[in-house]
C-alpha atoms as a PDB file:
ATOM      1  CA  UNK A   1       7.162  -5.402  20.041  1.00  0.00           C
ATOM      2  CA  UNK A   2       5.197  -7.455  17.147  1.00  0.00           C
ATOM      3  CA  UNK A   3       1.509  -6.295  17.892  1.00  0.00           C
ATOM      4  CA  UNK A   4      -1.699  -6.874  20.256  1.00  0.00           C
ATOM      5  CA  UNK A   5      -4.026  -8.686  19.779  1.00  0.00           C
ATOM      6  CA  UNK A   6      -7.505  -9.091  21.952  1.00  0.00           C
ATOM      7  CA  UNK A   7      -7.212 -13.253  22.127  1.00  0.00           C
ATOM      8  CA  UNK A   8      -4.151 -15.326  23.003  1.00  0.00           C
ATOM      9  CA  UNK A   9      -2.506 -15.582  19.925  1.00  0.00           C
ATOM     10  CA  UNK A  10      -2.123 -19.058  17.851  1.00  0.00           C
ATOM     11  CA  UNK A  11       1.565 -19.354  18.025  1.00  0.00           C
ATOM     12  CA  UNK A  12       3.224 -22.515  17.647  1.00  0.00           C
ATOM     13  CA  UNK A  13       4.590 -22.482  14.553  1.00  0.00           C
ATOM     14  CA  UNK A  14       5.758 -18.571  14.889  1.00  0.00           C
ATOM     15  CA  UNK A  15       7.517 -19.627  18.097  1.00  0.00           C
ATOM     16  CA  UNK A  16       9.362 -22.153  16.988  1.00  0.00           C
ATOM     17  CA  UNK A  17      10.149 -20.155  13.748  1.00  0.00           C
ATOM     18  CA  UNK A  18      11.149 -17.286  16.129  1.00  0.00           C
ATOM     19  CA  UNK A  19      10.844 -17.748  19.595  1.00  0.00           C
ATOM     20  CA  UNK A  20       8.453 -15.251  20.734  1.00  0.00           C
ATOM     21  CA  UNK A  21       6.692 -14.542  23.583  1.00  0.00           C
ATOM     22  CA  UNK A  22       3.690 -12.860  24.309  1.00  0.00           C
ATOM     23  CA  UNK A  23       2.072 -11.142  27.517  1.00  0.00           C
ATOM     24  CA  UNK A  24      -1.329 -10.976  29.187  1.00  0.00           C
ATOM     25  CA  UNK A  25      -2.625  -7.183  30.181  1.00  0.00           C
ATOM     26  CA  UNK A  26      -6.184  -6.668  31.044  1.00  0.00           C
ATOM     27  CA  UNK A  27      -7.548  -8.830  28.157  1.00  0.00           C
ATOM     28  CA  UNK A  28      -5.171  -7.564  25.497  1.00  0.00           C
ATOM     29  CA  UNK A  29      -1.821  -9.644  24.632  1.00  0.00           C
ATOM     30  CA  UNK A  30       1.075  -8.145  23.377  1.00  0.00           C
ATOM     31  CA  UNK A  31       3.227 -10.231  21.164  1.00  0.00           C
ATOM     32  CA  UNK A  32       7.127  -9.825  21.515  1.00  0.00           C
ATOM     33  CA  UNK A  33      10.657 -11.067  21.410  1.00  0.00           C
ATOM     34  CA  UNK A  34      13.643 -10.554  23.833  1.00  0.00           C
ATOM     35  CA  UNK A  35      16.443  -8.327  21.656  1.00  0.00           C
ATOM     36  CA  UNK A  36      19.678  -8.049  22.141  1.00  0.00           C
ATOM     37  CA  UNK A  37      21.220  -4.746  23.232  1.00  0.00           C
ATOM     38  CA  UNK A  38      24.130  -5.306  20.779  1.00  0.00           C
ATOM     39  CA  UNK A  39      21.540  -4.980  18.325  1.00  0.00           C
ATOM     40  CA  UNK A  40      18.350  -2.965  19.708  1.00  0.00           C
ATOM     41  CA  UNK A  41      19.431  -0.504  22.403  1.00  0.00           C
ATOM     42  CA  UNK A  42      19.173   2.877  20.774  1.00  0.00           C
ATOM     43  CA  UNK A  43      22.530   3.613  20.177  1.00  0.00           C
ATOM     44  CA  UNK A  44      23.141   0.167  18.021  1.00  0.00           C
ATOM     45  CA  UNK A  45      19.696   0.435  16.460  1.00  0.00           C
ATOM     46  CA  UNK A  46      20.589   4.012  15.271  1.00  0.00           C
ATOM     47  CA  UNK A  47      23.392   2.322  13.475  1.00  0.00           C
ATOM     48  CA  UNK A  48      21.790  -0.545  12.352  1.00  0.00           C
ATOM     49  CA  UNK A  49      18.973   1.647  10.828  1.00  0.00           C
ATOM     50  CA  UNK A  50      21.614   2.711   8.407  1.00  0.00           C
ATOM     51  CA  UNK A  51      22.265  -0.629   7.384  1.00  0.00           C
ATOM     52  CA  UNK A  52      20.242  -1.304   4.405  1.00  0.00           C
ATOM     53  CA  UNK A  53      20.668  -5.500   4.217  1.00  0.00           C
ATOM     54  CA  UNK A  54      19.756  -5.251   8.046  1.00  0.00           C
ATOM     55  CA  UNK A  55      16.820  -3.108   8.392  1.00  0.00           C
ATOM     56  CA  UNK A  56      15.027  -5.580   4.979  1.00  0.00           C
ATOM     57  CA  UNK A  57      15.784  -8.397   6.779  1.00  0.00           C
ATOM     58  CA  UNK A  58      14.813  -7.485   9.897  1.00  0.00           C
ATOM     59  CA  UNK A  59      11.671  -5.246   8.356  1.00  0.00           C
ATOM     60  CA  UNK A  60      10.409  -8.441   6.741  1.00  0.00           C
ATOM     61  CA  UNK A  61      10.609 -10.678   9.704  1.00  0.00           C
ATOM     62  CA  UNK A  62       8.807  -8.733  11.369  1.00  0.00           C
ATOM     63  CA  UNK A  63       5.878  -8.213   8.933  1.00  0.00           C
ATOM     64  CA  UNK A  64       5.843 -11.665   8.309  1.00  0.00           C
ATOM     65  CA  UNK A  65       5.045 -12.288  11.844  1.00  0.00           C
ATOM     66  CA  UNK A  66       2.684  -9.992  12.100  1.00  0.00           C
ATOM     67  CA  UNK A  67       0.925 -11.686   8.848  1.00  0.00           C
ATOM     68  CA  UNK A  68       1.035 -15.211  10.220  1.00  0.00           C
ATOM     69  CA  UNK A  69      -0.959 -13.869  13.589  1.00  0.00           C
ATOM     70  CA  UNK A  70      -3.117 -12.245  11.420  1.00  0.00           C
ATOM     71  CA  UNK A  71      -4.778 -15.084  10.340  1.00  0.00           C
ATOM     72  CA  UNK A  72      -6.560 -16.197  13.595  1.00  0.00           C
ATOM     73  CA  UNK A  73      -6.424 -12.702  15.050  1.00  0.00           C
ATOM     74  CA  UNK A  74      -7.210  -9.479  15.045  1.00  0.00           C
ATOM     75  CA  UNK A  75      -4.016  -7.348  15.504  1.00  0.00           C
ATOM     76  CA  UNK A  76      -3.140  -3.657  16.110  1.00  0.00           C
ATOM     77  CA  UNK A  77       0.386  -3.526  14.591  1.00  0.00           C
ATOM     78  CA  UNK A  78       3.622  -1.873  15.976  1.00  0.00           C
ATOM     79  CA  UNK A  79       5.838  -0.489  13.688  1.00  0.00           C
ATOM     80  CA  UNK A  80       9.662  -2.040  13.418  1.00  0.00           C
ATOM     81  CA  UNK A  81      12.020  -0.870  16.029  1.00  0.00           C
ATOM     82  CA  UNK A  82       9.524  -0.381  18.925  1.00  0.00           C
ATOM     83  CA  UNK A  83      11.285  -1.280  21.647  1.00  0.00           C
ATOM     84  CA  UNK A  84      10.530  -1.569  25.593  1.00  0.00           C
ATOM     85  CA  UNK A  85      13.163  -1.843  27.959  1.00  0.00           C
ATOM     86  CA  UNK A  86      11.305  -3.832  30.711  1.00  0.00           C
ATOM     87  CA  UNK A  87       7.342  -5.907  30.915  1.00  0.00           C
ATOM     88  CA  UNK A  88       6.631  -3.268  33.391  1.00  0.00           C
ATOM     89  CA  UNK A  89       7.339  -0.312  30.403  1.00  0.00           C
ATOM     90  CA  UNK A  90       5.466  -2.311  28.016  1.00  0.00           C
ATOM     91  CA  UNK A  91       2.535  -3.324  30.534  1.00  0.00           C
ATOM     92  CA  UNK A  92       2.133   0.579  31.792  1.00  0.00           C
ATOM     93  CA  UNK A  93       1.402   1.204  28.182  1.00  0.00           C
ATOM     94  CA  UNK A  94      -1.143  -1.150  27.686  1.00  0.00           C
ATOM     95  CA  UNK A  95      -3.141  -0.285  31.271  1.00  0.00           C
ATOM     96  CA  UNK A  96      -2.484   3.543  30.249  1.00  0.00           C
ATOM     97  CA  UNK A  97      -3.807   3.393  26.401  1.00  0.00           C
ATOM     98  CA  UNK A  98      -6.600   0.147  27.276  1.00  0.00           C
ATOM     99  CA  UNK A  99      -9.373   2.328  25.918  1.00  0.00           C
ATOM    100  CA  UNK A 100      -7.854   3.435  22.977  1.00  0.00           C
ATOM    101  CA  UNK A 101      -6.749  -0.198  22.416  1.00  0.00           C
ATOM    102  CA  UNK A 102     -10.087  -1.134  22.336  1.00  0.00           C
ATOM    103  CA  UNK A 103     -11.945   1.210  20.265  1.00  0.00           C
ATOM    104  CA  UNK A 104      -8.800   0.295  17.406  1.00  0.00           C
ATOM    105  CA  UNK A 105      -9.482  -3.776  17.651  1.00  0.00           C
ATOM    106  CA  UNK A 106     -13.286  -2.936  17.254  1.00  0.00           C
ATOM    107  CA  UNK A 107     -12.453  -0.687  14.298  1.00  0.00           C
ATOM    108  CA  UNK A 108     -10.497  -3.213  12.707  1.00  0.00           C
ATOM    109  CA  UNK A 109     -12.135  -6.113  12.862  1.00  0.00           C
ATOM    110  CA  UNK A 110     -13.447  -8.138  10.114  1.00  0.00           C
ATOM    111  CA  UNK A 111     -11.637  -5.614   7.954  1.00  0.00           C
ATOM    112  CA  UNK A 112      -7.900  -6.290   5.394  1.00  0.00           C
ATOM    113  CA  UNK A 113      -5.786  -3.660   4.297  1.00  0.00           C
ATOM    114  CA  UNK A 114      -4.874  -3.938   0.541  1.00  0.00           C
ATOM    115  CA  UNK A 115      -2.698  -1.427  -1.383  1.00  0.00           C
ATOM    116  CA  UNK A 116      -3.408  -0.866  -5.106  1.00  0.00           C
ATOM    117  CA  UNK A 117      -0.953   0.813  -7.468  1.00  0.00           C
ATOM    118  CA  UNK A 118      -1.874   1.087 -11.151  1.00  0.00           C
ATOM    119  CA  UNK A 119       0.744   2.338 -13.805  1.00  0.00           C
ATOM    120  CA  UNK A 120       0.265   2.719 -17.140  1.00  0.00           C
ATOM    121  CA  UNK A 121       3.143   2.502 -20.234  1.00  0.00           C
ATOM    122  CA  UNK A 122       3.445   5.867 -22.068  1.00  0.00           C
ATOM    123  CA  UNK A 123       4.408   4.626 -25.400  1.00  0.00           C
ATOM    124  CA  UNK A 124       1.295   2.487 -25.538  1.00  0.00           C
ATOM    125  CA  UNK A 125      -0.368   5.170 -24.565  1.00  0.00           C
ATOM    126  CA  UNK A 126       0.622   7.198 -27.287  1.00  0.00           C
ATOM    127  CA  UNK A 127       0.051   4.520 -29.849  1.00  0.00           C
ATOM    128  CA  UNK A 128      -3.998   4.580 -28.937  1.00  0.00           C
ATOM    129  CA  UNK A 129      -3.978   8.557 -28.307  1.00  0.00           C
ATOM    130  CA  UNK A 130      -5.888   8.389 -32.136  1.00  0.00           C
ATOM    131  CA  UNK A 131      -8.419   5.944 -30.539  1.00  0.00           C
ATOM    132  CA  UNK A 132      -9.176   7.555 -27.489  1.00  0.00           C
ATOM    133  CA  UNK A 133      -8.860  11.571 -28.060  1.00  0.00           C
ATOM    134  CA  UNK A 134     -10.937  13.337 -30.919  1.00  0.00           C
ATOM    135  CA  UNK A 135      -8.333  16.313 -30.533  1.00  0.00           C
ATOM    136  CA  UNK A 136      -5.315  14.283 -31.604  1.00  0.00           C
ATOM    137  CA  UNK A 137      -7.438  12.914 -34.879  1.00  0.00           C
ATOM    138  CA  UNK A 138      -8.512  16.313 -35.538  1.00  0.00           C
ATOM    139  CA  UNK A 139      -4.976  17.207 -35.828  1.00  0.00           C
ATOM    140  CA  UNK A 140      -3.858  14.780 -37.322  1.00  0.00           C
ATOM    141  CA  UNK A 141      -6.431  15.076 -40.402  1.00  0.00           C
ATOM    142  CA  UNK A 142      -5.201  18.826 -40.862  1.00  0.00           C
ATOM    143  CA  UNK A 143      -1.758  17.153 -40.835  1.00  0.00           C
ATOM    144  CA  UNK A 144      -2.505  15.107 -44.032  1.00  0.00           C
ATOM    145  CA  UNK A 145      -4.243  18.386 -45.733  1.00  0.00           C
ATOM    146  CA  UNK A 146      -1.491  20.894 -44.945  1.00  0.00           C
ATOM    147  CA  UNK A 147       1.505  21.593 -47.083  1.00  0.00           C
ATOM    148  CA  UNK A 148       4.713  20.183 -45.818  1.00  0.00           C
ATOM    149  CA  UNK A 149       5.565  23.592 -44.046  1.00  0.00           C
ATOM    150  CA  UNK A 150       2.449  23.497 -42.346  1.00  0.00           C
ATOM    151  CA  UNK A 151       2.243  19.899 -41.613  1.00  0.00           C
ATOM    152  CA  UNK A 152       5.475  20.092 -39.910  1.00  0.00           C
ATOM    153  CA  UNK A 153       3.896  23.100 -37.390  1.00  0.00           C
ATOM    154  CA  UNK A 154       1.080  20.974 -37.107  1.00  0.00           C
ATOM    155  CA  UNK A 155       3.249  17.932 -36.144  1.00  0.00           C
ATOM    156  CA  UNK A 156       5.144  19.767 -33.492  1.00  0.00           C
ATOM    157  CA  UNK A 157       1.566  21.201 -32.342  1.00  0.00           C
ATOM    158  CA  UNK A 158       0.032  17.290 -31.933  1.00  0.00           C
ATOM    159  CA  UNK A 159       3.552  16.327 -29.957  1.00  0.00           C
ATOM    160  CA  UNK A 160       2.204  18.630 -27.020  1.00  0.00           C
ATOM    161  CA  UNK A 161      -1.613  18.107 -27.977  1.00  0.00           C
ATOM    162  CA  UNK A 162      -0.425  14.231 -27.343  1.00  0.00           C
ATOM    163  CA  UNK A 163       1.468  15.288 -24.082  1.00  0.00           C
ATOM    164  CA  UNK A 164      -1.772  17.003 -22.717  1.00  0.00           C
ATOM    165  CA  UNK A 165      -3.861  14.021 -23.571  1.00  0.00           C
ATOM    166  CA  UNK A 166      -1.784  11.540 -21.996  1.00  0.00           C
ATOM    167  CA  UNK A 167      -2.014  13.514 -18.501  1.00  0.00           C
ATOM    168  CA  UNK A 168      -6.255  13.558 -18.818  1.00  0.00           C
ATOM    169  CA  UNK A 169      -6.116  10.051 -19.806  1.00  0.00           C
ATOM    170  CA  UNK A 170      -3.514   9.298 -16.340  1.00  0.00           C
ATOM    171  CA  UNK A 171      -6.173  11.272 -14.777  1.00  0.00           C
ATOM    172  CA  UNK A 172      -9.177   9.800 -15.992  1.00  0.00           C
ATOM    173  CA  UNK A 173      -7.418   5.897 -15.688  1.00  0.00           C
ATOM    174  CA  UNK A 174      -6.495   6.793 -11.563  1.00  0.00           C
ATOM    175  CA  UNK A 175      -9.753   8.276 -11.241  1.00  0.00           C
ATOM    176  CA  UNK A 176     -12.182   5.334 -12.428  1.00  0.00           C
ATOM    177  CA  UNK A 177      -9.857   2.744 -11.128  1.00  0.00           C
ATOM    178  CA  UNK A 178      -9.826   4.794  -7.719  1.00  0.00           C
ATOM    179  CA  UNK A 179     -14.005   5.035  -7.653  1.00  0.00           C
ATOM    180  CA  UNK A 180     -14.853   1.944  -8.456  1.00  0.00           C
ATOM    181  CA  UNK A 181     -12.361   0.397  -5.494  1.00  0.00           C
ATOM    182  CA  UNK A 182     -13.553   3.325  -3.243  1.00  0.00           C
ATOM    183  CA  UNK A 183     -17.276   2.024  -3.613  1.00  0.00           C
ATOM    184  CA  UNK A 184     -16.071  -1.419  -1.952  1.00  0.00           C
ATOM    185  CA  UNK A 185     -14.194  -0.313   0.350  1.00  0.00           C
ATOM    186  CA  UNK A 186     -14.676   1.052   3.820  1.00  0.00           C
ATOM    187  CA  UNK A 187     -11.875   3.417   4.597  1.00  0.00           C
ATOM    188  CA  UNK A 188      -8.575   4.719   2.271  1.00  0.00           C
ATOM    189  CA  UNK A 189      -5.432   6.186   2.413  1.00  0.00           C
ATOM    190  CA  UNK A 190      -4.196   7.985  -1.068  1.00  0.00           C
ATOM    191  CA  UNK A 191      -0.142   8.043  -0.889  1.00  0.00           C
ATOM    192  CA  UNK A 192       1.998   9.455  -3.017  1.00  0.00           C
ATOM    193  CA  UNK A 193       3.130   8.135  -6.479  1.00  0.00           C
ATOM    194  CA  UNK A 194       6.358   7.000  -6.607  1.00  0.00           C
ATOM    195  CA  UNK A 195       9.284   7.416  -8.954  1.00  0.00           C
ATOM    196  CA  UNK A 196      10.588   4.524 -11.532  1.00  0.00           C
ATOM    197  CA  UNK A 197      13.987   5.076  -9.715  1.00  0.00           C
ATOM    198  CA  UNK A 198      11.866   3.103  -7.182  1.00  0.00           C
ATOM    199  CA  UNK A 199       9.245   1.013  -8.151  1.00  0.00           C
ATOM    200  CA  UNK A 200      12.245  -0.195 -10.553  1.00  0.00           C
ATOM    201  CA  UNK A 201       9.350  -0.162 -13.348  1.00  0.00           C
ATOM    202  CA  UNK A 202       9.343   1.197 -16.904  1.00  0.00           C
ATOM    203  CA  UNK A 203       5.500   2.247 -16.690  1.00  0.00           C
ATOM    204  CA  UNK A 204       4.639   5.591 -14.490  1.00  0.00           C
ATOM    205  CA  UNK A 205       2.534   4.793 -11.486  1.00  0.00           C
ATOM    206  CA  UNK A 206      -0.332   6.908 -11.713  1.00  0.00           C
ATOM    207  CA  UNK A 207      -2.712   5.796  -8.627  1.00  0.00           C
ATOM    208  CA  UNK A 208      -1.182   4.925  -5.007  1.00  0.00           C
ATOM    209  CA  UNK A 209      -4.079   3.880  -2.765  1.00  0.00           C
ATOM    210  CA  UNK A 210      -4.427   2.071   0.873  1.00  0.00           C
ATOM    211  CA  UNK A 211      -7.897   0.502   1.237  1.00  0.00           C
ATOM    212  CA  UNK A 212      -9.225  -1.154   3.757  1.00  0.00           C
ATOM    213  CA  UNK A 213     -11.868  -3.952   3.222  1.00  0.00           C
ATOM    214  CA  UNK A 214     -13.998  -5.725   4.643  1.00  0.00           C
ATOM    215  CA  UNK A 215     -13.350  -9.782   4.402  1.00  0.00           C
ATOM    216  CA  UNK A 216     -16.803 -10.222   3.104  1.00  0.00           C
ATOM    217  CA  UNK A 217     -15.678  -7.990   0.114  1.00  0.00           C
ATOM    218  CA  UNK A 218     -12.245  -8.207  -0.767  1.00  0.00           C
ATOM    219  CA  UNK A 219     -13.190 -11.555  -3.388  1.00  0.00           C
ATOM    220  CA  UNK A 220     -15.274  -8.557  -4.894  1.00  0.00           C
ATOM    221  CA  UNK A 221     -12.311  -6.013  -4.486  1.00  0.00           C
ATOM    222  CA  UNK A 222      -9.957  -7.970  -6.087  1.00  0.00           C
ATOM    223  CA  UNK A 223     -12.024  -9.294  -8.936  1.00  0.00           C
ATOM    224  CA  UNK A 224     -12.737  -5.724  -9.687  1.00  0.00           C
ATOM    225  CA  UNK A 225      -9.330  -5.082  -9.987  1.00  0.00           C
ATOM    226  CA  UNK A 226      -8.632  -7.531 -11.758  1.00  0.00           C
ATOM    227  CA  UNK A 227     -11.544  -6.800 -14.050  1.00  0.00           C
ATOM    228  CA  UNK A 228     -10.555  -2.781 -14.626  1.00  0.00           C
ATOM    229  CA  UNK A 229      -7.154  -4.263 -15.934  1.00  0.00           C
ATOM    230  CA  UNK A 230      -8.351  -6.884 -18.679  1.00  0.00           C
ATOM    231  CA  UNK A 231     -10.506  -3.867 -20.077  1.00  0.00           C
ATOM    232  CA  UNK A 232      -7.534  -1.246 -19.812  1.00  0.00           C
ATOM    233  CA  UNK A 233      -4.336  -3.396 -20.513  1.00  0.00           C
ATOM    234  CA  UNK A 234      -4.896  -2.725 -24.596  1.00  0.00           C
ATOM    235  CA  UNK A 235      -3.893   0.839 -23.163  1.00  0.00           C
ATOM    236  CA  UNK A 236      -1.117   0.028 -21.366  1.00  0.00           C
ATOM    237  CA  UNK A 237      -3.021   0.260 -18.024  1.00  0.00           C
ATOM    238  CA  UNK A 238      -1.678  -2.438 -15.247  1.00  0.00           C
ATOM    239  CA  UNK A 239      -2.723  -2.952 -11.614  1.00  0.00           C
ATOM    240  CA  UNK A 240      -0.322  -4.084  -8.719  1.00  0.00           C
ATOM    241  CA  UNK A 241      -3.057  -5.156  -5.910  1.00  0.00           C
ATOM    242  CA  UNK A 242      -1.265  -6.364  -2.898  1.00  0.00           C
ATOM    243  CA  UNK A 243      -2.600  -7.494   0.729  1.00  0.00           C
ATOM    244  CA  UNK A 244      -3.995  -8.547   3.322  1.00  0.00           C
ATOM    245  CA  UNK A 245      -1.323  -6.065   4.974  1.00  0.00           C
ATOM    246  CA  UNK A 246      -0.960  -5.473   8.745  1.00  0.00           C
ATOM    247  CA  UNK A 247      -3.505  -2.162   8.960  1.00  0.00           C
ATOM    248  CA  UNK A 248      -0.563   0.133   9.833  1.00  0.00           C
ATOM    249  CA  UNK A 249      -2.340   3.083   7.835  1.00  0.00           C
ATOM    250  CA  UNK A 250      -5.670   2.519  10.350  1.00  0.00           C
ATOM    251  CA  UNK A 251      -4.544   2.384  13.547  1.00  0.00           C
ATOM    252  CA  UNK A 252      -4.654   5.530  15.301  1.00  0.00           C
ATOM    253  CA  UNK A 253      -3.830   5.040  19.061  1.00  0.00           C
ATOM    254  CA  UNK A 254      -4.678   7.945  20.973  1.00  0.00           C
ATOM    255  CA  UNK A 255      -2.216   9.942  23.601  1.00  0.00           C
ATOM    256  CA  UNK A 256      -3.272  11.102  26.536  1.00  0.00           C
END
């Protein structure tokens, strides 16, 4: 299961690519693809779920038709791995949920979802913490008055003066990058910031947002973003703005 969609979706190419299928319920259409069992039923997909190669290439297949529907549709997702064993499990669904369906592609419409991630280099940081903090030049003048027994207190005493800076200035660099992309948008989703270990990135991520936007103001969104990182790179400030993306994070389909 790929996603529905409340129009017959514009296909061709997509089936060709990868011979899908969709079906008519009530107004809704549900794009999909007959799986194998040697791959999907739920004992193999357990297995293959631990199978890192398998589940990316899989996992990006399947976004990427989602994406190419997308563009002359508006679609409620599915997730990778949702699986119906028969039309009849899959239609049942649709009749049972029809409402809820509904109120989701009238939501959604007319709306992207981007996600933003800024990170910022510490070292570069640290090399402007004179220029941007009146607490670390204050110290640093006593530094060049003190005797060398005292300067070397004082220097030890600006190390975690610096430290404390840089977390207001992570705070202050999320925050105004975060308002000024809330004011355009007209939903969000703040996730979690992830490690270096994954982003595979020197700089620390410092903002992890999911906004959703409405197409008559992402040109805005992403100059904006674009905008808040030509002022901030001196700083070591850079953003990662990525989308349209399926709206997995505003789809909320309710259960009975």
């Amino acid at each position: 299961m790929y996603c529905i969609t409340g129009n017959p979706p514009q296909h061709d190419q997509v089936e060709e690519l990868w011979d899908l299928k969709y079906i008519g319920v009530d107004g809704f259409y549900a794009t999909i693809k007959y799986v194998s069992e040697s791959e999907f039923s739920e004992e193999n997909l357990k297995k293959n779920l631990s199978d890192i190669s398998w589940v990316e290439t899989n996992a990006r297949e399947h976004i990427k038709v989602i994406s190419r529907i997308m563009e002359n549709s508006t679609v409620i997702p599915f997730k990778f791995g949702t699986i119906y064993n028969s039309e009849e499990g899959l239609r049942k669904f649709i009749r049972d949920y029809s409402s809820s369906l509904s109120k989701n592609l009238k939501s959604i419409e007319g709306k992207e979802e981007w996600s933003v991630k800024i990170y910022c280099n510490y070292k570069t940081l640290i090399e402007n913490t004179e220029e941007l903090s009146e607490d670390v030049v204050a110290i640093e003048k006593q530094i060049g008055e003190s005797s060398p027994g005292k300067a070397y207190i004082l220097q030890r005493k600006k190390d975690e003066v610096i430290k404390g800076e840089i977390e207001k200035l992570y705070k202050f660099y999320s925050q105004q990058f975060f308002d000024e992309l809330k004011s355009l948008s007209e939903s969000y989703l703040i996730n979690n910031l992830l490690p270096k270990e994954l982003t595979e990135k020197i700089d620390d991520m410092i903002l992890n947002v999911t906004f959703f936007v409405s197409k008559n103001k992402v040109r805005d969104f992403i100059s904006t973003t674009e905008l808040q990182m030509n002022k901030n790179k001196i700083y070591g400030v850079t953003v990662e703005a990525t989308g349209p993306w399926p709206p997995f994070s505003f789809i909320s389909i309710n259960e009975k």
